[in-house]
Protein backbone atom coordinates (compact mmCIF):
# COMPACT_ATOMS: atom_id res chain seq x y z
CA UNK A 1 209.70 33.70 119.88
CA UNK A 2 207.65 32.14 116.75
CA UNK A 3 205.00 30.39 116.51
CA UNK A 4 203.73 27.88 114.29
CA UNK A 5 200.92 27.63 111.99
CA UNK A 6 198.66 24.80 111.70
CA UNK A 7 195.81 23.27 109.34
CA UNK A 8 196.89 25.50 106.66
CA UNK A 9 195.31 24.42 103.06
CA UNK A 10 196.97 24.76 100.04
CA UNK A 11 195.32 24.60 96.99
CA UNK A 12 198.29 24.23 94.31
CA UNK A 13 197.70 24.49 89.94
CA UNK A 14 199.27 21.89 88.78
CA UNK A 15 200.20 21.28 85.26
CA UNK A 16 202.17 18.42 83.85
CA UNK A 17 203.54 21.02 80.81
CA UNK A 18 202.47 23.66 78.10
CA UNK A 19 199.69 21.57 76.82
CA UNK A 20 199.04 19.46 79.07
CA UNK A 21 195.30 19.60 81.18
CA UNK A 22 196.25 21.26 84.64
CA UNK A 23 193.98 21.22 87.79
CA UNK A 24 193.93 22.27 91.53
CA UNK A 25 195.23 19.69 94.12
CA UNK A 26 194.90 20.25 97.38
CA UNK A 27 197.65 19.85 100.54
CA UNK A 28 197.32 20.02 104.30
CA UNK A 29 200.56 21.06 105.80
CA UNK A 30 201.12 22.09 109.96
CA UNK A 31 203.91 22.73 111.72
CA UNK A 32 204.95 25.76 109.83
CA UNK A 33 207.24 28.23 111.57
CA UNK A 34 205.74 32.03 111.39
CA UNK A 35 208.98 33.15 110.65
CA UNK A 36 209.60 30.94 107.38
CA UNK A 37 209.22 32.66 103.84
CA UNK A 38 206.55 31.56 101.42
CA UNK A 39 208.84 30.12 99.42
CA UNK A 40 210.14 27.73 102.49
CA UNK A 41 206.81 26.76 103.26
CA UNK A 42 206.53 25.08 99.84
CA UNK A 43 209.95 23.96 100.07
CA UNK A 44 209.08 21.88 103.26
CA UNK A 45 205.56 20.73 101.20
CA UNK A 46 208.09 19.52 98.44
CA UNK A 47 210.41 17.50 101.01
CA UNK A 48 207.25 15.81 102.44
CA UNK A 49 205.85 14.74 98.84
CA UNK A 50 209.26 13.67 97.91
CA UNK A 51 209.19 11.86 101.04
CA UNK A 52 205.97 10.36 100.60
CA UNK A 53 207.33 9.50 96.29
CA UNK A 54 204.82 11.72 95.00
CA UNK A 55 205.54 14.90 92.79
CA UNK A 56 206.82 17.93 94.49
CA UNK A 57 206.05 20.99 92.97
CA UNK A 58 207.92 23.36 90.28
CA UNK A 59 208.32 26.78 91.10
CA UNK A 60 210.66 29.48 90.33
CA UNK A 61 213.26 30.69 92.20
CA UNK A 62 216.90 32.37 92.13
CA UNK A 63 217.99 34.77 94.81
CA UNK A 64 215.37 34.57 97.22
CA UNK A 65 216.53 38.47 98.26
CA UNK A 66 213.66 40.27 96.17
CA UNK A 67 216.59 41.17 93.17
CA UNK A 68 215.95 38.56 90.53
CA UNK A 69 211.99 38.35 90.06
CA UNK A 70 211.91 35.12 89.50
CA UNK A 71 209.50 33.95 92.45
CA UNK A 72 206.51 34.87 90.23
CA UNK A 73 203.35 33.66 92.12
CA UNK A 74 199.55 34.68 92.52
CA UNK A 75 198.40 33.98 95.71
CA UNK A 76 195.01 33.73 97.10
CA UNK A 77 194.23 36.12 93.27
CA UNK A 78 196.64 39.05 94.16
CA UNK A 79 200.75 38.51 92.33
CA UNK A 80 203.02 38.33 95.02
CA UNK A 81 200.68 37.39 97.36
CA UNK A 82 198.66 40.17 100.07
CA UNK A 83 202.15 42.36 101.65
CA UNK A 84 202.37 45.39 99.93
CA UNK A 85 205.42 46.19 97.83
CA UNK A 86 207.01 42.71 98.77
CA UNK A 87 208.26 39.81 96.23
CA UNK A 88 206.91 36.10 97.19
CA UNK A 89 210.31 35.58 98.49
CA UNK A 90 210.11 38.22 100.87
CA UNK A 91 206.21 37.46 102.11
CA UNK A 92 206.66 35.43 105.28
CA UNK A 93 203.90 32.96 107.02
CA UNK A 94 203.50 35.70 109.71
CA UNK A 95 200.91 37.14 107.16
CA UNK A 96 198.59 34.16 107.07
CA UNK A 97 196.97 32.33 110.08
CA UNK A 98 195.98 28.72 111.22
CA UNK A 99 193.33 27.31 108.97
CA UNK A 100 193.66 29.12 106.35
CA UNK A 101 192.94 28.57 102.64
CA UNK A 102 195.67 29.65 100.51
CA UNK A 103 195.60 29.39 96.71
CA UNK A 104 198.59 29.52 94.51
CA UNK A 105 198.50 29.85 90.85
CA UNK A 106 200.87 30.89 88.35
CA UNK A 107 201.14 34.27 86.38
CA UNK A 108 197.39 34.00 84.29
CA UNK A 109 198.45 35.88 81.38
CA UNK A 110 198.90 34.68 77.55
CA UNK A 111 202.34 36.02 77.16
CA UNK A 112 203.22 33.65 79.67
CA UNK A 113 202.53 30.50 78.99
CA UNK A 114 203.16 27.92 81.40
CA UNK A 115 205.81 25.66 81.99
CA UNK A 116 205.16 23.15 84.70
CA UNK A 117 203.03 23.98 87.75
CA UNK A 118 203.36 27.29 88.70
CA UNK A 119 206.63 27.88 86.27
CA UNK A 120 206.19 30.43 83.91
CA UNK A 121 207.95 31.35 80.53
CA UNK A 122 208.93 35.03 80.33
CA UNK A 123 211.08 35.35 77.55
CA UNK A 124 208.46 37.48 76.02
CA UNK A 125 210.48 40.50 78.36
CA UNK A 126 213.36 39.25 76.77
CA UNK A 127 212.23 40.01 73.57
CA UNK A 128 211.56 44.03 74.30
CA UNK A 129 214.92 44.20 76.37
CA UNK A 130 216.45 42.80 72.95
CA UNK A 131 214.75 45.12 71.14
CA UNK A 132 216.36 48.07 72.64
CA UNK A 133 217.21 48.14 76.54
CA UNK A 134 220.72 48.86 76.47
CA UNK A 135 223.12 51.46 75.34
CA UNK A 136 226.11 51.78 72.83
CA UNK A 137 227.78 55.09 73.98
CA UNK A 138 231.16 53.79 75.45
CA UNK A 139 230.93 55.48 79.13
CA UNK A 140 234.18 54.43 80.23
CA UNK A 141 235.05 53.31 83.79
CA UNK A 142 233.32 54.04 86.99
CA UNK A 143 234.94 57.40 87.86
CA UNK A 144 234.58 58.58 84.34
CA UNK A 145 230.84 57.94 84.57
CA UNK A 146 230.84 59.84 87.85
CA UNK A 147 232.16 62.91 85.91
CA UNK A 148 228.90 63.78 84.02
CA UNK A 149 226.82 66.34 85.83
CA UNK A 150 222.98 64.67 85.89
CA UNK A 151 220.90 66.61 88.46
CA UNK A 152 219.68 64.44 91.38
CA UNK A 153 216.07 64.64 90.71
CA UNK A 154 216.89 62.90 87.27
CA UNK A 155 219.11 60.57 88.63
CA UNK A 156 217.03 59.36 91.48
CA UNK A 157 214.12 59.00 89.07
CA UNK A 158 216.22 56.66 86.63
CA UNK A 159 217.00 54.94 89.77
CA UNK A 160 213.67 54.63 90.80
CA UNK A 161 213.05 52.89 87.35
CA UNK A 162 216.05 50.80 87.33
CA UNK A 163 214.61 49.14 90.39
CA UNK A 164 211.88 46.53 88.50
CA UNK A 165 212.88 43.45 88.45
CA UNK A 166 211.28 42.09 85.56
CA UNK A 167 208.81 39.42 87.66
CA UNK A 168 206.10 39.88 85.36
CA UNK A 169 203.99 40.79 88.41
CA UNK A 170 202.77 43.83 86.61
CA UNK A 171 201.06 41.54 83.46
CA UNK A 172 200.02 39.37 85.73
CA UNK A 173 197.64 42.11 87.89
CA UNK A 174 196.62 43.92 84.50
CA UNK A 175 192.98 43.26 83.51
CA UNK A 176 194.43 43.41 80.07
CA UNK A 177 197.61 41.28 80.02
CA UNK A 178 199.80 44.85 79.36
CA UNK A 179 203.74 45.01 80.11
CA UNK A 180 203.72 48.96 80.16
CA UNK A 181 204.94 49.31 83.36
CA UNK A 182 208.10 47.06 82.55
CA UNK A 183 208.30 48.59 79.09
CA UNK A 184 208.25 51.98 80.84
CA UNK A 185 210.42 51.39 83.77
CA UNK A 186 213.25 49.57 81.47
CA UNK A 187 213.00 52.58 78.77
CA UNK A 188 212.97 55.20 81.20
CA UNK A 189 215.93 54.66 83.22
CA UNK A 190 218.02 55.12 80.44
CA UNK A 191 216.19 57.40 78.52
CA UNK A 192 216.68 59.79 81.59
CA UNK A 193 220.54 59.31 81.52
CA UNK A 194 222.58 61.33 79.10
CA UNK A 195 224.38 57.96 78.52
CA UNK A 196 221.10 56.73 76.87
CA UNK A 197 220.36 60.13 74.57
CA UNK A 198 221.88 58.27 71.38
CA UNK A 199 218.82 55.88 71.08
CA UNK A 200 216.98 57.56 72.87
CA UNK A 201 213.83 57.50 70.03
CA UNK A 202 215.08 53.90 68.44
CA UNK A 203 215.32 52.92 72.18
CA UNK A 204 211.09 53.83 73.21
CA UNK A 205 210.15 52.97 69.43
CA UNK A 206 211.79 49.50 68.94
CA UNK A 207 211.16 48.32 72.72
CA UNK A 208 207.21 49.59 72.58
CA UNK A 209 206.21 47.88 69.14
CA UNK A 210 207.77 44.64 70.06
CA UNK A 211 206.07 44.95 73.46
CA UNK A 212 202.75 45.38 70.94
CA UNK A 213 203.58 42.03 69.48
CA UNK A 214 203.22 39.94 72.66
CA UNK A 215 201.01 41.85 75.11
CA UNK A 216 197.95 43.47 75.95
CA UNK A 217 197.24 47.88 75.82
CA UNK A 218 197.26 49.93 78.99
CA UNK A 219 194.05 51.51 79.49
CA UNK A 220 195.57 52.65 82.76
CA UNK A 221 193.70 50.54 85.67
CA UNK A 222 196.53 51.40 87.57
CA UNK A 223 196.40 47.20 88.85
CA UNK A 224 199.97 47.31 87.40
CA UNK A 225 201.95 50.04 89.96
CA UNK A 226 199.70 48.19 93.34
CA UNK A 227 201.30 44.49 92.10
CA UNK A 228 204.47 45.82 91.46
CA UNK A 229 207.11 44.73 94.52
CA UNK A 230 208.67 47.68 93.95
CA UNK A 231 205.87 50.06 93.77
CA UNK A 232 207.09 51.57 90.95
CA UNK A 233 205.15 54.48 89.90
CA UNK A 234 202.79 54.38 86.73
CA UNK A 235 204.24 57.81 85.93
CA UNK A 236 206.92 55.90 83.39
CA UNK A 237 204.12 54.96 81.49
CA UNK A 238 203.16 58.59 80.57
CA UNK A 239 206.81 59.17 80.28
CA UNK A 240 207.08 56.27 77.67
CA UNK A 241 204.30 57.44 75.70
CA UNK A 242 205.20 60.90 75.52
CA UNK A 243 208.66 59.63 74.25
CA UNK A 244 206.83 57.37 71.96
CA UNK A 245 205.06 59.82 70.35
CA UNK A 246 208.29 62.25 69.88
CA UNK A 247 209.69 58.98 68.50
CA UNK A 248 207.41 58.72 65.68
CA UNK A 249 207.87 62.16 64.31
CA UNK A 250 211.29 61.91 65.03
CA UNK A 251 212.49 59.28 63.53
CA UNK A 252 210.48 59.76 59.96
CA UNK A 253 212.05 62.97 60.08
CA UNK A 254 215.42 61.60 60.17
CA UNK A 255 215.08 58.39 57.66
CA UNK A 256 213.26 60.83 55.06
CA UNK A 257 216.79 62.87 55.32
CA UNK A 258 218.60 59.77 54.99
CA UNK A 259 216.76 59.33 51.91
């Protein structure tokens, strides 16, 4: 049986566009359903606003299953809101009581600069996945990817890394604005795959300076891997580095040869 949640404040950012002045307003909502998702909570704010003529507000969403990353919100200071390992679209009213304060902001980070309320523009990940998060080696169909031998420790760590989502929740928590643990996650799942071995040093090399152009540097708070809905380990980062590093000796070697 649910319940429902009453007096519940809201205090919302919102911002007209990218340079326009924003500001906190502040909503009283009741009659919320325990069982209903963040994200449907602020649906039914937006149906009363429109309701009333004002202004409902922009958010992000896609899926709403915790796949796409697109529900990229810091609530009450923490990205993704206080659940553990959970995207906004998966946190569910059951976590908050009657008469609470909630505050909802977007991703506070200069690589994200924002769109429209709580809207966010993260084409700056677009930009490293550009850069070099994909691979060239034809692999065939399913069954003739099945036929390479990778030992299931390595496997289920590329898997691990393959599960970030790129919400940005990771910047977002980091003191210092860094996108390491994307950078890492993205370059390690298919630096761990013998399908990714041909760039495997253009791959971490390309993906990590271009990361350098837009973000902040790790100085490993560890904020990143406790935001992160899918808890993914910080270990990538030493993984990336160490790759990094390889990458620079590496690939001298083999354009000096080329001269």
């Amino acid at each position: 049986m649910s319940n429902h949640l009453n007096d519940i404040t809201l205090k919302i950012w919102r911002q007209a566009g990218p340079n326009e002045r924003g500001r906190f307003e502040t909503y009283l909502i009741d009659q919320i359903s325990d069982e209903a998702s963040f994200l449907e909570m602020l649906d039914i704010l937006n149906e009363r606003l429109i309701t009333e003529g004002r202004e409902p507000v922009t958010f992000d969403h896609d899926c709403r299953e915790g796949i796409c990353g697109t529900c990229s919100l810091m609530i009450n200071g923490q990205a993704h809101g206080p659940q553990k390992s959970t995207a906004t679209c998966q946190l569910h009213m059951r976590k908050f009581q009657s008469g609470d304060q909630i505050v909802i902001e977007p991703w506070r980070a200069s690589a994200f600069p924002i769109i429209k309320d709580l809207m966010v523009n993260r084409s700056a990940f677009d930009r490293i996945i550009e850069a070099g998060g994909f691979i060239t080696a034809p692999t065939g169909g399913a069954p003739d990817a099945n036929l390479i031998p990778i030992p299931k420790p390595v496997s289920d760590a590329a898997m691990d890394s393959a599960e970030c989502i790129g919400c940005g929740a990771c910047v977002a928590a980091c003191p210092n604005g860094a996108a390491n643990l994307f950078t890492a996650a993205k370059i390690s799942h298919l630096n761990l795959l013998p399908q990714g071995q041909a760039e495997r040093y253009s791959r971490v090399e390309a993906m990590v300076e271009t990361m350098d152009d837009y973000f902040g540097s790790c100085t490993n708070h560890g904020e990143c891997e406790a935001a992160c809905p899918k808890s993914i380990s910080i270990d990538v980062i030493a993984l990336m580095n160490k790759d990094y590093r390889k990458a620079k000796f590496k690939n001298r070697k083999t354009s000096a040869r080329a001269d």
